[in-house]
Protein backbone atom coordinates (compact mmCIF):
# COMPACT_ATOMS: atom_id res chain seq x y z
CA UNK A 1 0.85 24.89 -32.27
CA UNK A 2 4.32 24.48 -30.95
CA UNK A 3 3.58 22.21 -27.67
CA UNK A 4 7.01 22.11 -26.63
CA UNK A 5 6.94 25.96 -25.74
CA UNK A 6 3.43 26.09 -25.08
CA UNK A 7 4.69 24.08 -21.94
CA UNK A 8 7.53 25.46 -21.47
CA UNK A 9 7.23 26.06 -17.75
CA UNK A 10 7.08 22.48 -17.53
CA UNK A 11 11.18 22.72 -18.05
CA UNK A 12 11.04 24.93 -14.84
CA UNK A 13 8.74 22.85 -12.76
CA UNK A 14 7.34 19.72 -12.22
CA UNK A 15 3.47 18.83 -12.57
CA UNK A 16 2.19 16.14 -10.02
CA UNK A 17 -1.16 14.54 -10.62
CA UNK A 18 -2.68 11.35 -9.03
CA UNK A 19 -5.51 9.06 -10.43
CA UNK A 20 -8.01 7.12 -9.94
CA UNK A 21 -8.63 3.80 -11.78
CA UNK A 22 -6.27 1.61 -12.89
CA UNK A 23 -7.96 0.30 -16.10
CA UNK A 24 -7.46 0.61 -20.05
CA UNK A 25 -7.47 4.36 -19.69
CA UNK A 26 -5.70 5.01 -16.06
CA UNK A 27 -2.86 1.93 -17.06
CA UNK A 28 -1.97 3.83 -20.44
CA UNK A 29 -2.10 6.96 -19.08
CA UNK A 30 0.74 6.01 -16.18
CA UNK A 31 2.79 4.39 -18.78
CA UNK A 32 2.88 7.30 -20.61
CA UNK A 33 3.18 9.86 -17.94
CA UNK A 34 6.67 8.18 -17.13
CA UNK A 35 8.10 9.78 -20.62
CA UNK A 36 6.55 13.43 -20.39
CA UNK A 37 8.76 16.03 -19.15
CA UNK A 38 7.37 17.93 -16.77
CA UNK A 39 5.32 15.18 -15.48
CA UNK A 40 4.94 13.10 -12.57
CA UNK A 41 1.82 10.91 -11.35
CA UNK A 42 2.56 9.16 -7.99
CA UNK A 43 -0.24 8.22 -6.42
CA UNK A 44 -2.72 5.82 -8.07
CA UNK A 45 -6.67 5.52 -6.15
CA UNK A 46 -8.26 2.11 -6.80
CA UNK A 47 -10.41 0.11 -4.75
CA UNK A 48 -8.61 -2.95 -5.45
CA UNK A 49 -4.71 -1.93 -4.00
CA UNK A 50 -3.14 -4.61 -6.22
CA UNK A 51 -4.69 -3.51 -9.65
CA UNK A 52 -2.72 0.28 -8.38
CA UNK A 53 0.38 -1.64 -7.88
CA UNK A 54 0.08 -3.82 -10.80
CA UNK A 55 0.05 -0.50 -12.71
CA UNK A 56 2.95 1.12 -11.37
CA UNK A 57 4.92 -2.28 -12.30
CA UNK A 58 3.57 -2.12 -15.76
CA UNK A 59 5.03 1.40 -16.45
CA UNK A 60 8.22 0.40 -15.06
CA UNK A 61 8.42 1.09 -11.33
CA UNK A 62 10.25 -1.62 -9.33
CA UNK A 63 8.41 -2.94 -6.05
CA UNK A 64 10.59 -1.23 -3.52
CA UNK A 65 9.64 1.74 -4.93
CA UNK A 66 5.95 0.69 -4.76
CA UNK A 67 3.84 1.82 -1.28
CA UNK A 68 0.54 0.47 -0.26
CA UNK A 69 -1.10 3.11 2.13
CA UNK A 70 -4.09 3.11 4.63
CA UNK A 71 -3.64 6.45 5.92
CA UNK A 72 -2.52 10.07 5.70
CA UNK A 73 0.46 9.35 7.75
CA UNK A 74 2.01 6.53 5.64
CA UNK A 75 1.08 8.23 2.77
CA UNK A 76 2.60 11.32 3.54
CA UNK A 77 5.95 9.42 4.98
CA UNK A 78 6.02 7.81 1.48
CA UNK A 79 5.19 10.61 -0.49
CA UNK A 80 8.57 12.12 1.39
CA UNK A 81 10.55 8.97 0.68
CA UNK A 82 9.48 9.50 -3.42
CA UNK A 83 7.49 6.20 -3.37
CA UNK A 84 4.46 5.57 -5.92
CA UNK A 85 1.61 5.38 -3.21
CA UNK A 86 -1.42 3.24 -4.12
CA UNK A 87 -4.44 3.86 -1.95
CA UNK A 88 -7.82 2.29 -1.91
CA UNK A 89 -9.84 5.87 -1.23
CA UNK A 90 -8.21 9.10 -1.95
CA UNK A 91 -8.81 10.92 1.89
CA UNK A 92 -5.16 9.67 2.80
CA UNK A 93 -3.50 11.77 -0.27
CA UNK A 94 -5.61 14.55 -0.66
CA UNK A 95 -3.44 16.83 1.08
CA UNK A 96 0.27 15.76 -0.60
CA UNK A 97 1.40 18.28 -2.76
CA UNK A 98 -0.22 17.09 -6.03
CA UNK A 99 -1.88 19.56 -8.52
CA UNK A 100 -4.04 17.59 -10.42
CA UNK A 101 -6.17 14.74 -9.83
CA UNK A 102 -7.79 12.68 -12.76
CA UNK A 103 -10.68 11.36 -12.54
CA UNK A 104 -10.92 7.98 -14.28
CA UNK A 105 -13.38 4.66 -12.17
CA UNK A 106 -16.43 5.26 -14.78
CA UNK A 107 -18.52 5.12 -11.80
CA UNK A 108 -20.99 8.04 -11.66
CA UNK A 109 -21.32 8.31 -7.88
CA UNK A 110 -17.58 7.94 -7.02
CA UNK A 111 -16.24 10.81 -9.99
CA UNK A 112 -18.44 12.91 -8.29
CA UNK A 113 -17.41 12.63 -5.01
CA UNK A 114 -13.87 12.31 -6.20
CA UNK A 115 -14.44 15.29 -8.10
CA UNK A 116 -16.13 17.39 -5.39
CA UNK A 117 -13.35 16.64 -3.25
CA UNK A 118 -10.65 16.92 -5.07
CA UNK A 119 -11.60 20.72 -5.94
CA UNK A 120 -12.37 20.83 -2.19
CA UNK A 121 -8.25 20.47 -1.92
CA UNK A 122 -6.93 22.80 -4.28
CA UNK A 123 -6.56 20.45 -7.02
CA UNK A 124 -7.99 20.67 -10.77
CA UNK A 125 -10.05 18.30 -11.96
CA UNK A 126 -9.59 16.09 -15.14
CA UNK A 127 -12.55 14.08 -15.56
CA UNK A 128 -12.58 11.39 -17.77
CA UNK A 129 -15.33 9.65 -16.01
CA UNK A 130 -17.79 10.74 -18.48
CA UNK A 131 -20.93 9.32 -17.07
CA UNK A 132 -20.30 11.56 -13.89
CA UNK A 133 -19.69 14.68 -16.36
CA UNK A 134 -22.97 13.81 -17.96
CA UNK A 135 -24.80 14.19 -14.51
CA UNK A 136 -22.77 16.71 -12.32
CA UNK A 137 -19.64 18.09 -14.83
CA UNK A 138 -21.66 21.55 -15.24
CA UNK A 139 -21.48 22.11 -11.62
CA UNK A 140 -18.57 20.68 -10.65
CA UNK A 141 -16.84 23.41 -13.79
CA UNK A 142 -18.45 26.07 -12.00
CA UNK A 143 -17.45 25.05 -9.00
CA UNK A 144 -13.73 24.65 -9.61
CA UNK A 145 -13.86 28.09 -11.90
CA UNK A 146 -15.01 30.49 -8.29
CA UNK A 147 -12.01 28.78 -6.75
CA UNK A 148 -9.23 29.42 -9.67
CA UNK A 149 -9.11 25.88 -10.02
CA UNK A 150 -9.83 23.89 -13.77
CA UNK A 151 -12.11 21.10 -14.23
CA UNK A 152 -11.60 19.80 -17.62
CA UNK A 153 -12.17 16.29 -19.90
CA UNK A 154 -9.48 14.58 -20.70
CA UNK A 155 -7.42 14.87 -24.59
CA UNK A 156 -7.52 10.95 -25.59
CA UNK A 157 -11.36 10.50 -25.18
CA UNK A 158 -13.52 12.19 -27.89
CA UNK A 159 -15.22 15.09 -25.77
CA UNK A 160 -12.16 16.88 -25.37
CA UNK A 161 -10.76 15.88 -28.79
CA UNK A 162 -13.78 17.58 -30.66
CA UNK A 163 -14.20 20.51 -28.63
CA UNK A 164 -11.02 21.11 -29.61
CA UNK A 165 -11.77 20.91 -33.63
CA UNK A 166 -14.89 22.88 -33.24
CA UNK A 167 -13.05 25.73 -31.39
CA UNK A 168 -10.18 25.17 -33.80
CA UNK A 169 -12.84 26.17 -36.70
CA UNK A 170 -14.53 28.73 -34.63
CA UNK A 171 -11.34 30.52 -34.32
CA UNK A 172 -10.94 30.83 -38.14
CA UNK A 173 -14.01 31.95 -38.93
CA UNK A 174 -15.62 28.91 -40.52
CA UNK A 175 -19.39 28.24 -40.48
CA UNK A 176 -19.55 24.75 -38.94
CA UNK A 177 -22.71 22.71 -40.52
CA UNK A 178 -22.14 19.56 -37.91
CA UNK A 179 -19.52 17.77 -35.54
CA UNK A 180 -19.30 14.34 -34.66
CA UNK A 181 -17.44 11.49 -33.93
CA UNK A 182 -16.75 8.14 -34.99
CA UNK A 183 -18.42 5.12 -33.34
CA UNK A 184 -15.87 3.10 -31.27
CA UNK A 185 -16.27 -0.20 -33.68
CA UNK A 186 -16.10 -0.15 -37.55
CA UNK A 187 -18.69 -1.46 -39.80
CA UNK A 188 -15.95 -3.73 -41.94
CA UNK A 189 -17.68 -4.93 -44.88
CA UNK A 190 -16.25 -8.31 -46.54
CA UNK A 191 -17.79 -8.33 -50.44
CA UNK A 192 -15.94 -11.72 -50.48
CA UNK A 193 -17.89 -13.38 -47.29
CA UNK A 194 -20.61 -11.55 -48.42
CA UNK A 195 -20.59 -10.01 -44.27
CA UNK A 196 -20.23 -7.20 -42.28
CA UNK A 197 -18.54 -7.24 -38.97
CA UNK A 198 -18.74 -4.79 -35.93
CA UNK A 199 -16.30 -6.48 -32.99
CA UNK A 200 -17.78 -9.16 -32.14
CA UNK A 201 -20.80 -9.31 -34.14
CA UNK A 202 -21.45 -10.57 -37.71
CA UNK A 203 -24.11 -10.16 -40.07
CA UNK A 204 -24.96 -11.34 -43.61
CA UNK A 205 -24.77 -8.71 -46.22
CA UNK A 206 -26.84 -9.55 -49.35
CA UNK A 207 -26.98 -7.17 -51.96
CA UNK A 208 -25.07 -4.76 -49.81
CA UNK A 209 -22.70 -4.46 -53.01
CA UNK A 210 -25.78 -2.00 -54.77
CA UNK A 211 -24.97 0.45 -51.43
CA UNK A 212 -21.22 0.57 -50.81
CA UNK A 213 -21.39 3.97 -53.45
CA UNK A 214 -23.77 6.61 -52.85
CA UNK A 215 -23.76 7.25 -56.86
CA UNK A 216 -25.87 9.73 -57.85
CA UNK A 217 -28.53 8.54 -55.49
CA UNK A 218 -29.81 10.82 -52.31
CA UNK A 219 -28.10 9.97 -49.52
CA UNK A 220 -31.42 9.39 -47.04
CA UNK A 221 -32.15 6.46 -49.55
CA UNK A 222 -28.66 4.97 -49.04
CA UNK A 223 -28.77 5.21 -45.38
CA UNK A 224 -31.62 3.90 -44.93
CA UNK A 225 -30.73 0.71 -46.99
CA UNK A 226 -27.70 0.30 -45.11
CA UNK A 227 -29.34 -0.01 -42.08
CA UNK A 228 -32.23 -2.08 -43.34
CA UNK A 229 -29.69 -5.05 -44.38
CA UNK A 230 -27.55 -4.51 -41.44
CA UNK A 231 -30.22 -3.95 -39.24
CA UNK A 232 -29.02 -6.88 -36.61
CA UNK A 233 -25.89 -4.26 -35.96
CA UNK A 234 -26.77 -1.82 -33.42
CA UNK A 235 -25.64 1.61 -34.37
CA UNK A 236 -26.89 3.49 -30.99
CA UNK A 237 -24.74 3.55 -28.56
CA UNK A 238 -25.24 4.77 -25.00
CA UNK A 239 -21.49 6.17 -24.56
CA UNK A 240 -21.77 7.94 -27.75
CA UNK A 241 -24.73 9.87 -26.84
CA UNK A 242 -23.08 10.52 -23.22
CA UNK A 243 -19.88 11.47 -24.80
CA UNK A 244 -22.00 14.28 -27.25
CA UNK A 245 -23.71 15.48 -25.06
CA UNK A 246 -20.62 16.90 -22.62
CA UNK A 247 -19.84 18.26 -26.18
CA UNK A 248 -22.78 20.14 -26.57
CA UNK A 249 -22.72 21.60 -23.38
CA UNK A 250 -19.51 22.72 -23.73
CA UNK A 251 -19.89 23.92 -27.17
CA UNK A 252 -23.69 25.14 -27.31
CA UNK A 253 -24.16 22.76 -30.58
CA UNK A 254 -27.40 21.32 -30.82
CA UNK A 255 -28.64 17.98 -31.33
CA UNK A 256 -30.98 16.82 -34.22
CA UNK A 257 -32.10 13.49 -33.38
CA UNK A 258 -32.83 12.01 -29.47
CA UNK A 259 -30.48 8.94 -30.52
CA UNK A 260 -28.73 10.58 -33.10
CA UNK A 261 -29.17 9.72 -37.38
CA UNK A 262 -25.72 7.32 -37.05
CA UNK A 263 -25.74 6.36 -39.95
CA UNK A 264 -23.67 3.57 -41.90
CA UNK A 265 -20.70 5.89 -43.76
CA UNK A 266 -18.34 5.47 -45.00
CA UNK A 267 -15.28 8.33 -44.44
CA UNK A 268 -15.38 10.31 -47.62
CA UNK A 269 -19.10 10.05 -47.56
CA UNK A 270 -19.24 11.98 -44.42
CA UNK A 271 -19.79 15.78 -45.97
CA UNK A 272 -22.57 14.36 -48.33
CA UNK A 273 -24.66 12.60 -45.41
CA UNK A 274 -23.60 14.91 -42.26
CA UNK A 275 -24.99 18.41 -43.43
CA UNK A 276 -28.26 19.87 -43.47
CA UNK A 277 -31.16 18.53 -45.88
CA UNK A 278 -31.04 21.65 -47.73
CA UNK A 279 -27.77 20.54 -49.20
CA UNK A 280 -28.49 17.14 -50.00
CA UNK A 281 -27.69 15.47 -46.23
CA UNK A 282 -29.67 13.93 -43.51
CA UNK A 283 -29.67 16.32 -40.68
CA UNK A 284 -32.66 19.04 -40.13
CA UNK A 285 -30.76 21.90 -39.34
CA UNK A 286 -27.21 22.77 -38.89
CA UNK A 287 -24.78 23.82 -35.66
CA UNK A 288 -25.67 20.19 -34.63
CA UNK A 289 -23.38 17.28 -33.27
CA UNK A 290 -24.12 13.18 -33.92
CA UNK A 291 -22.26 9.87 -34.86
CA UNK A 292 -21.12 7.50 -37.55
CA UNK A 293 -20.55 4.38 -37.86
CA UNK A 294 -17.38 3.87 -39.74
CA UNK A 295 -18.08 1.72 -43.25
CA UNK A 296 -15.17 0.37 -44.45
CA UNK A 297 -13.50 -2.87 -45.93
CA UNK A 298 -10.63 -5.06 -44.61
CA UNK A 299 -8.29 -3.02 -46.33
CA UNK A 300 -9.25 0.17 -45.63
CA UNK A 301 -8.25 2.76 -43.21
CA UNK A 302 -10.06 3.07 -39.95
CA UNK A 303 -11.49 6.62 -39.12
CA UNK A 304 -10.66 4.83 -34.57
CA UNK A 305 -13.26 6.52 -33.09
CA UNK A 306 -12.01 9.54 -34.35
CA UNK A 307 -13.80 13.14 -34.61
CA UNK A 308 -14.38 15.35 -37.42
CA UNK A 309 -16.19 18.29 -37.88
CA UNK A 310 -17.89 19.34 -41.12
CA UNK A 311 -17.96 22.79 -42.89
CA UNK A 312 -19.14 25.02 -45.03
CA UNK A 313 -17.24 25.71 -48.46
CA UNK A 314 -17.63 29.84 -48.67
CA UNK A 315 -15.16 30.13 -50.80
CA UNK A 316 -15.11 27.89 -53.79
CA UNK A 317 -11.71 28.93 -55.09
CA UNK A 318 -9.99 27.83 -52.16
CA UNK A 319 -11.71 24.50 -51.34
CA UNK A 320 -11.51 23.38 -54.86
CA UNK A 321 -7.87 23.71 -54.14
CA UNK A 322 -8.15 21.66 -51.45
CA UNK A 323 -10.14 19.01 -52.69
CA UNK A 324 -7.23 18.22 -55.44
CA UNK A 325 -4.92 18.19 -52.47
CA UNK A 326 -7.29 15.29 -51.04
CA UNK A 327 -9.48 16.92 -48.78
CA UNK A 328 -12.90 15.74 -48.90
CA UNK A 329 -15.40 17.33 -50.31
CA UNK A 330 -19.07 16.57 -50.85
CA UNK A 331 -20.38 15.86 -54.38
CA UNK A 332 -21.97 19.13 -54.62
CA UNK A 333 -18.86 21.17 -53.47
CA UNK A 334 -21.10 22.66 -51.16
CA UNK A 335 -19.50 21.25 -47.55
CA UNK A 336 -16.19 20.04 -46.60
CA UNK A 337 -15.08 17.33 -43.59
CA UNK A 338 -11.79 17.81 -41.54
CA UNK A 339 -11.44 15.00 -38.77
CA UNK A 340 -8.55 13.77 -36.42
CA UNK A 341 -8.94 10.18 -36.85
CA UNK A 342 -7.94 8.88 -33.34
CA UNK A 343 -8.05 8.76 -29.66
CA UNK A 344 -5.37 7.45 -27.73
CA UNK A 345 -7.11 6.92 -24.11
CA UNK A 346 -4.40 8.06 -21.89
CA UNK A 347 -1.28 8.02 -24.10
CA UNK A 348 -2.37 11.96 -24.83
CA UNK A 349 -4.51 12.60 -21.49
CA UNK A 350 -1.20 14.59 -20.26
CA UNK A 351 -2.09 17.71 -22.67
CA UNK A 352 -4.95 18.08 -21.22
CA UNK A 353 -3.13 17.91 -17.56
CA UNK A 354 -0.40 20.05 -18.19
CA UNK A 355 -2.94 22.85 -19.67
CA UNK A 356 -4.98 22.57 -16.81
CA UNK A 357 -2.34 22.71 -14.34
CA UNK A 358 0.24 25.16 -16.08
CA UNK A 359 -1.90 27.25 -18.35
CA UNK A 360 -4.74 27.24 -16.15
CA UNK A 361 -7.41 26.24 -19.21
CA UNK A 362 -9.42 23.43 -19.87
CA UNK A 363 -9.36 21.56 -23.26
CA UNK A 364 -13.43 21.59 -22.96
CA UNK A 365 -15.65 24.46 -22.45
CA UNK A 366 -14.62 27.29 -20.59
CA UNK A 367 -17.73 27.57 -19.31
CA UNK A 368 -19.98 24.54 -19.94
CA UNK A 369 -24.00 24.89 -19.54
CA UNK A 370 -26.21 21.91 -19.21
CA UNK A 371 -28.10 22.44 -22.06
CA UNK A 372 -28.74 18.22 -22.95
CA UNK A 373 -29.49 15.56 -20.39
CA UNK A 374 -28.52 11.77 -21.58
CA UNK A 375 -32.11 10.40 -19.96
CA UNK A 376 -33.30 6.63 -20.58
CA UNK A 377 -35.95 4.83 -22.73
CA UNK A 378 -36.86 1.44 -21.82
CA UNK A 379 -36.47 -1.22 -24.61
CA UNK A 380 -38.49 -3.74 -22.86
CA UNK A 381 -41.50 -3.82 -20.20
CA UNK A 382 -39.79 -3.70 -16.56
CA UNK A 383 -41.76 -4.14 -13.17
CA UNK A 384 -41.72 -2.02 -10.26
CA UNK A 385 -38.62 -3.46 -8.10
CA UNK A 386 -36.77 -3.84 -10.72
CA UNK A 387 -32.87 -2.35 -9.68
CA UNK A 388 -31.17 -0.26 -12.20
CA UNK A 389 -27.83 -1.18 -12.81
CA UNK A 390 -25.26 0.42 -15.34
CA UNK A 391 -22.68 -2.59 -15.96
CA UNK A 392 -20.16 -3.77 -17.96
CA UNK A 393 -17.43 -2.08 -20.22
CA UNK A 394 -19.96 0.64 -21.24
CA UNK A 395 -21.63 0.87 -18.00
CA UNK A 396 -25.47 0.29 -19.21
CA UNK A 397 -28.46 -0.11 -17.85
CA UNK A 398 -30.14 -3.40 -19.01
CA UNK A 399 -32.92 -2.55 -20.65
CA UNK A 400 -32.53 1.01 -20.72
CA UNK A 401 -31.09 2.92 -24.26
CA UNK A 402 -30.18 6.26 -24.13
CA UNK A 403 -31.40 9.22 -25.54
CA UNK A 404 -30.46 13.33 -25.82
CA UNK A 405 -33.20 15.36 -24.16
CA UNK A 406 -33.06 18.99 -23.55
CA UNK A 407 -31.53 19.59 -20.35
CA UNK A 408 -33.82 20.25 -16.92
CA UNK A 409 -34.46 19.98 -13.59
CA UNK A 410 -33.77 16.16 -11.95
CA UNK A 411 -37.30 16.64 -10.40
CA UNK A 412 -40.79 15.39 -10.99
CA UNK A 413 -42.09 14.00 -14.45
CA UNK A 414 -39.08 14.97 -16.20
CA UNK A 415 -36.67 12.63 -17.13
CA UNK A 416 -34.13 11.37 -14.93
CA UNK A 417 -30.52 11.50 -15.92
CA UNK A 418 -29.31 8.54 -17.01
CA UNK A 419 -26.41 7.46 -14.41
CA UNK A 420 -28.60 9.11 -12.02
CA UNK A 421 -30.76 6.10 -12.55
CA UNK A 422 -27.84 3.99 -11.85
CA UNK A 423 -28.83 2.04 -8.66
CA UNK A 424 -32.81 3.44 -8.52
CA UNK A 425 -35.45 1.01 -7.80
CA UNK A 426 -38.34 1.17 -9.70
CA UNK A 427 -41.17 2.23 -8.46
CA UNK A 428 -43.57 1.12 -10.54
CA UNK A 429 -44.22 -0.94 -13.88
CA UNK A 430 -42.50 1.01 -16.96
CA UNK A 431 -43.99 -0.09 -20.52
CA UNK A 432 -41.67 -0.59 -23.28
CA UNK A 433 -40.42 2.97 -25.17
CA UNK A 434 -40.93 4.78 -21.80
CA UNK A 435 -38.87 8.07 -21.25
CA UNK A 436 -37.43 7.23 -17.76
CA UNK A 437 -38.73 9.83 -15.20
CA UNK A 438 -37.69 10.83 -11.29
CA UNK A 439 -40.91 10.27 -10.02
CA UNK A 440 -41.10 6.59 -11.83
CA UNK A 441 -37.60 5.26 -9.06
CA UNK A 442 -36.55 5.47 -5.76
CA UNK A 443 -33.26 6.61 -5.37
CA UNK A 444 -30.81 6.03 -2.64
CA UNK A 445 -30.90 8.60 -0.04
CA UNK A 446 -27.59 11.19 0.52
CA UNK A 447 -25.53 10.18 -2.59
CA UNK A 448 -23.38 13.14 -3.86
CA UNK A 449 -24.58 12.76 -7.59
CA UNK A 450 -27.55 13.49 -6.08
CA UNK A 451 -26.43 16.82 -4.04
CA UNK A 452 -24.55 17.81 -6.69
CA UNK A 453 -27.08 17.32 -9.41
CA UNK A 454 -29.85 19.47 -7.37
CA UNK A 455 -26.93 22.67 -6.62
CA UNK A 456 -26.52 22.28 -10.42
CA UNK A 457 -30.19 22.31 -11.55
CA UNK A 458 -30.13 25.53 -8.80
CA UNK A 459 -27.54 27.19 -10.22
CA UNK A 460 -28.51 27.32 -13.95
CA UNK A 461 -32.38 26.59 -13.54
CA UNK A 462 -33.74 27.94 -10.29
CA UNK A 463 -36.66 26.87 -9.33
CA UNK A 464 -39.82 29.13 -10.31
């Protein structure tokens, strides 16, 4: 794909989007934004003003050219003037002139009244708030598509990224066994500490040497070996499972595990252990998505929380062509993994903005069903009172792991969404290994994840 003339109108016309946060994602993606034609992003929404203006400096801006507002009327005047306008709520920009707004504070409740209003205004969506799209994003998709608008994810976060593989295979006719993505933190294994590291955390390795090959062994007996001597590293992950499941509602791939098999693999190993039992893998069926963890040694590439899909190798000729190119295949030459091993966060976030706003397409799912709920287990005994809080970097609920559940109505006995949880009182004592349910919290009252969450369980499962 030639980009430069898929985008061609953007020689014609400039594209203006604003965003909110000014974090990891929303810093790198205004840096970047500065050096793609066709692009301009001058309005940053943050609570805190000086965390907006800090980012604006950081790409380059000079202060003059910097503009605090507090209300329509400054903003507009500055808008006018060309200023980069940092606001603390986005009500005094919504009506500038802007055509896309991105969606980027990782808080549940605010993406989705962000979101709601932003298509509200005329103005597509790119969510990269992920824990709102794992709530509300099925709605709010449907919502922008009656208006002409597109609400999309975001190209630099793994959603988009592998929706974009699968659809790539699709499109050529090959019979996907699995899809997937990368853990965010390597599994680096040190044979001369005798360790294995993930980030911050360490843990002894003996006899791990007998399991860095798979050999001619099966790989269930590998895995499982893996995980039994690095079983102080967690391999769940509550983003992961959030990030999959937007995939599988956008894709209509299934899941084969509630938390996923993640298993310890290493990169070439991932067509042996990622493909149905039948030929030798782990998973029960195929058509589904999950997660590795990325097994490696100092030395060694880094698969950076990339995606991959796996496939099926119908034609033996061709793949065994392949494979002496250096594709890789599994040890039965019966599957074959393709991957794109990164994400840059907001360094590639404009694709996905410019096809939204010039091409009128989203880099997701055209037309996204929720067909998987992230829900929560508890992983400990809580008592009734007990506030539910999603917090720090991955925004997670103490206590509270996540899981894939098929998706349903946010009523009753069945399980409550996970960031829906976020901020529910419980109202009751909750045993350890409990499925979270609606009826087990009380929520706050007249939240818009809430409002939007019961027009989405309307829309695609009416109530009988």
């Amino acid at each position: 794909m030639n980009f430069e003339t898929l985008f061609k109108a953007a020689r014609d016309r400039t594209v203006r989007a604003a965003i909110s946060g000014a974090g990891e994602f929303g810093t790198s993606f205004i840096f970047q934004a500065r050096r793609v034609p066709g692009l301009d992003v001058p309005i940053i929404v943050n609570r805190t003003v000086q965390r907006g203006v800090d980012a604006f400096a950081y790409a380059g801006y000079d202060a003059a050219d910097i503009k605090v507002c507090e209300n329509a009327a400054q903003a507009k005047a500055a808008f006018e003037a060309g200023k980069r306008i940092v606001v603390a709520d986005p009500s005094p920009v919504l009506e500038l002139p802007f055509d896309v707004f991105v969606e980027g504070t990782g808080n549940p409740e605010v993406g989705a009244r962000y979101g709601e209003l932003s298509i509200a205004h005329g103005k597509h969506v790119v969510m990269v708030s992920k824990e709102t799209d794992s709530v509300v994003g099925c709605v709010l998709a449907a919502m922008a598509r009656k208006t002409g608008l597109v609400y999309t994810p975001a190209d630099g976060d793994q959603p988009s990224l592998l929706v974009g593989l699968v659809t790539w295979a699709r499109a050529l006719g090959l019979t996907l066994l699995s899809a997937g993505k990368s853990s965010e933190y390597d599994f680096v294994y040190d044979p001369g500490q005798g360790n294995v590291t993930s980030l911050d955390r360490m843990s002894g390795a003996a006899g791990f040497e007998a399991v860095w090959d798979l050999g001619g062994r099966e790989v269930g007996e590998v895995a499982a070996r893996r995980a039994e001597i690095l079983a102080s590293l967690p391999r769940h992950a509550v983003p992961d499972l959030c990030e999959m499941s937007h995939v599988i509602n956008a894709t209509g791939l299934g899941f084969d595990s509630a938390t996923f098999h993640a298993p310890i693999c290493r990169i070439a190993e991932i067509p042996d252990m990622m493909v149905p039992r039948g030929l030798g893998g782990l998973l029960g069926r195929q058509g589904v998505v999950d997660v590795i963890n990325c097994l490696r040694k100092p030395d060694e590439l880094s698969m950076a929380g990339g995606v991959y899909i796996v496939v099926a190798c119908e034609d033996p000729k061709s793949w065994e062509v392949l494979r002496l190119k250096g594709h890789v295949v599994n040890r039965n030459r019966s599957a074959a993994m393709l991957y794109h091993p990164a994400h840059l966060l907001g360094v590639e976030s404009a694709i996905s903005v410019l096809t939204a706003a010039l091409l009128g397409h989203s880099t997701g799912g055209e037309n996204p069903q929720p067909l998987s709920d992230l829900a929560g287990r508890t992983t400990r005994a809580l008592k009734a009172g007990t506030v539910l809080k999603a917090q720090g970097h991955h925004h997670v609920i103490d206590g509270v792991e996540g899981i894939l559940v098929e998706g349903r109505r946010a009523e009753g006995s069945n399980p409550i969404p996970y960031y829906m949880a976020d901020g529910c009182t419980l109202s009751c004592d909750i045993p350890a290994g409990t499925v979270l349910a609606v009826d087990m919290v009380t929520r706050p009252q007249g939240t818009t994840l809430e409002r939007l969450r019961r027009a989405q369980d309307d829309l695609f499962r009416p109530a009988r």
